[in-house]
Protein backbone atom coordinates (compact mmCIF):
# COMPACT_ATOMS: atom_id res chain seq x y z
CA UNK A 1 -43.65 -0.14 -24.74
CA UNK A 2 -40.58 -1.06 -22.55
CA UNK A 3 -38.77 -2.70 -24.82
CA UNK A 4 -39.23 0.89 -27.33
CA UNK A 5 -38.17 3.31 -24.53
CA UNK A 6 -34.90 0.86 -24.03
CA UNK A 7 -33.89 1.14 -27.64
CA UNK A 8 -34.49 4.52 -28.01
CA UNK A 9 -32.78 4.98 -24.89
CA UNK A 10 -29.68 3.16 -25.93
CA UNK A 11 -29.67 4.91 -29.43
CA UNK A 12 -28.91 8.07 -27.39
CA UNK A 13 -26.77 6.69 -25.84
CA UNK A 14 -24.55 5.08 -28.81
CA UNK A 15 -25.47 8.83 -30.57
CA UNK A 16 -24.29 10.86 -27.57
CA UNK A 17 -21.12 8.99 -27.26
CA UNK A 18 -20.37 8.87 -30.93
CA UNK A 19 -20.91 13.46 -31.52
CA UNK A 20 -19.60 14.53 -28.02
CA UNK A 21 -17.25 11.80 -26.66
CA UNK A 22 -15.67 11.01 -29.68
CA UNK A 23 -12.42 10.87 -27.08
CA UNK A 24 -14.18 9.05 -24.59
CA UNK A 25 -15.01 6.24 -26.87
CA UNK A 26 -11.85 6.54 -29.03
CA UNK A 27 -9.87 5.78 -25.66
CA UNK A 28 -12.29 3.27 -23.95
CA UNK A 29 -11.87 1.80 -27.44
CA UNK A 30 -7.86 1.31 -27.54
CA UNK A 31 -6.16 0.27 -24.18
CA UNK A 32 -3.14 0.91 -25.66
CA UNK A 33 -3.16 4.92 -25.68
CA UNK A 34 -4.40 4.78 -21.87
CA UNK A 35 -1.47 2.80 -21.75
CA UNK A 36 0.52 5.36 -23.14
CA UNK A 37 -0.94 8.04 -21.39
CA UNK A 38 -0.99 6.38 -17.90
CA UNK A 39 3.36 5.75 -18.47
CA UNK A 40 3.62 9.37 -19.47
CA UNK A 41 2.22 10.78 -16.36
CA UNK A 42 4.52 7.92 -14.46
CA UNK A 43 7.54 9.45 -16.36
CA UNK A 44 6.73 13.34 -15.26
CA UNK A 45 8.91 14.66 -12.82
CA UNK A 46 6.87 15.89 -9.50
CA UNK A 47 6.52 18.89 -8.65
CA UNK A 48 6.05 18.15 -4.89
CA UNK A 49 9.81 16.87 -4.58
CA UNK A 50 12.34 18.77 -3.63
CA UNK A 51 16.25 18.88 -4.26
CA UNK A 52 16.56 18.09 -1.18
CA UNK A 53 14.27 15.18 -0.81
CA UNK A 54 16.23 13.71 -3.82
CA UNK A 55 19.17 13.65 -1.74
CA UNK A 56 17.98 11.97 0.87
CA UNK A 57 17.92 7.78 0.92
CA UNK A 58 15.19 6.30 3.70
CA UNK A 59 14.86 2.69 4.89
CA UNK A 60 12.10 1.67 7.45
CA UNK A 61 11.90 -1.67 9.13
CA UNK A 62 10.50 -3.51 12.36
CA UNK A 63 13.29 -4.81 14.80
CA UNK A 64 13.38 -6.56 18.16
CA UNK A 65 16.28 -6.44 20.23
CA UNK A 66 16.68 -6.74 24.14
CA UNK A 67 12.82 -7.68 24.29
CA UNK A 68 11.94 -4.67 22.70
CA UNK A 69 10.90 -3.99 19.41
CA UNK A 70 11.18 -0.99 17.43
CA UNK A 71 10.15 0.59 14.23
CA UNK A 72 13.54 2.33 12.61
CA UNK A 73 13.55 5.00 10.49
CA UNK A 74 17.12 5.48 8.72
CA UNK A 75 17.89 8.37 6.70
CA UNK A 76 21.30 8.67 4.66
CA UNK A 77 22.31 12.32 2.80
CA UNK A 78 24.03 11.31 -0.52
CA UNK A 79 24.96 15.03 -1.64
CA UNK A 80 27.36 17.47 -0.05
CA UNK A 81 25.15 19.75 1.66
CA UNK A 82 23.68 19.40 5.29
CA UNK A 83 19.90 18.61 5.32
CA UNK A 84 17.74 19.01 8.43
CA UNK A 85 14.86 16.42 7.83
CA UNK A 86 11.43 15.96 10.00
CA UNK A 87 10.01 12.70 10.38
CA UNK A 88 6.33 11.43 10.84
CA UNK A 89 6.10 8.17 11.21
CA UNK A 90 2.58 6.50 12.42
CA UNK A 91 2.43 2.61 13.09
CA UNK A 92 -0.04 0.52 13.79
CA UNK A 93 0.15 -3.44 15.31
CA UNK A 94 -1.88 -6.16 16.38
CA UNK A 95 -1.42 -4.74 19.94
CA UNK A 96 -2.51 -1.28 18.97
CA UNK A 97 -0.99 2.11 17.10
CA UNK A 98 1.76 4.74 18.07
CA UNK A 99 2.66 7.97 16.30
CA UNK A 100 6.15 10.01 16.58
CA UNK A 101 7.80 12.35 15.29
CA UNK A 102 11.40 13.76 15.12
CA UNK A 103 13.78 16.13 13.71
CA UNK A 104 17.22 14.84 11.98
CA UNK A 105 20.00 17.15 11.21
CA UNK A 106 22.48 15.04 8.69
CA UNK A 107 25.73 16.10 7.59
CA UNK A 108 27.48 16.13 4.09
CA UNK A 109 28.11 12.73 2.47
CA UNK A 110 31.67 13.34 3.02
CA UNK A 111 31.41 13.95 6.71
CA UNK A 112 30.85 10.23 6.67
CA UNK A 113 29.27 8.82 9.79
CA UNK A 114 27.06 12.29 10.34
CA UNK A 115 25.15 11.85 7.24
CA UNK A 116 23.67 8.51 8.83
CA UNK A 117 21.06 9.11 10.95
CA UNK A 118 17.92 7.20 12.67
CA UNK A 119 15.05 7.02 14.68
CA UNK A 120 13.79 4.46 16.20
CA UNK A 121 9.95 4.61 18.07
CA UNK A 122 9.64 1.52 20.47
CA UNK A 123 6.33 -0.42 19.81
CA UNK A 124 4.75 -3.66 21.47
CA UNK A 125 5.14 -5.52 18.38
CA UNK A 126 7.92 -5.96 16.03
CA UNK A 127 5.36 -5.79 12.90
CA UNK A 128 2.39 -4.23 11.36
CA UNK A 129 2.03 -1.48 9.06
CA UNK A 130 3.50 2.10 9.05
CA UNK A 131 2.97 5.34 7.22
CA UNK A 132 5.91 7.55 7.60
CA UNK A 133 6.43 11.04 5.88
CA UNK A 134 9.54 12.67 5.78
CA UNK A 135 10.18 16.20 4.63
CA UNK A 136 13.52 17.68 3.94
CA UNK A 137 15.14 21.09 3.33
CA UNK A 138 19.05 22.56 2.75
CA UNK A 139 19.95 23.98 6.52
């Protein structure tokens, strides 16, 4: 009796898969188009990212200096208009986690050393992970 439900069961399965998820299985099927599909998403511009943000080059990195150490958060304008950027940055050590936050006003690329700007957090260890956000807009 088992063994009838489980074919019968599985022959609705194959039948429901075959008449309404032609697409389904034509894609599970061929790795290739979810390939293809998964690069043209990858390729799509977002819609989330502003001008501004484009402008805008970020490096992040752990430093110790002075017996201190420091997360660093360096942001560098690379167009010609001045940006005002807010930073989030939220870290987390062996010796615990520390949030901050700050607000960076940086110049025109041509203004040279006032489109170079940081922040630095001081933390008890000089690694860990981080999450920082930055979000930037034309001032």
């Amino acid at each position: 009796m088992t063994t009838v439900v489980r074919c019968l069961a599985g022959a609705a399965l194959a039948a429901a898969l075959l008449i309404g998820g032609g697409t389904l299985a034509a894609n599970w099927l061929s790795p290739a188009s979810a390939a293809n599909e998964q690069a043209a998403k990858a390729e799509a511009p977002r819609a989330d990212v502003s001008p501004e943000n484009k402008c805008v080059a970020d490096t992040a990195q752990f430093k110790a200096e002075d017996k201190h150490a420091y997360f660093i958060v360096a942001l560098e304008n690379k167009c010609e208009q001045r940006v005002k950027c807010e930073v989030n940055a939220n870290i987390k050590t062996a010796r615990g986690k520390r949030h901050g936050h700050a607000t960076l006003v940086l110049g025109p690329r041509s203004a040279g050393a006032e489109a170079k700007k940081s922040y630095s957090l001081r933390v008890k260890v000089a690694g860990g992970m981080a999450q920082v956000e930055r979000d930037c807009t034309a001032f």
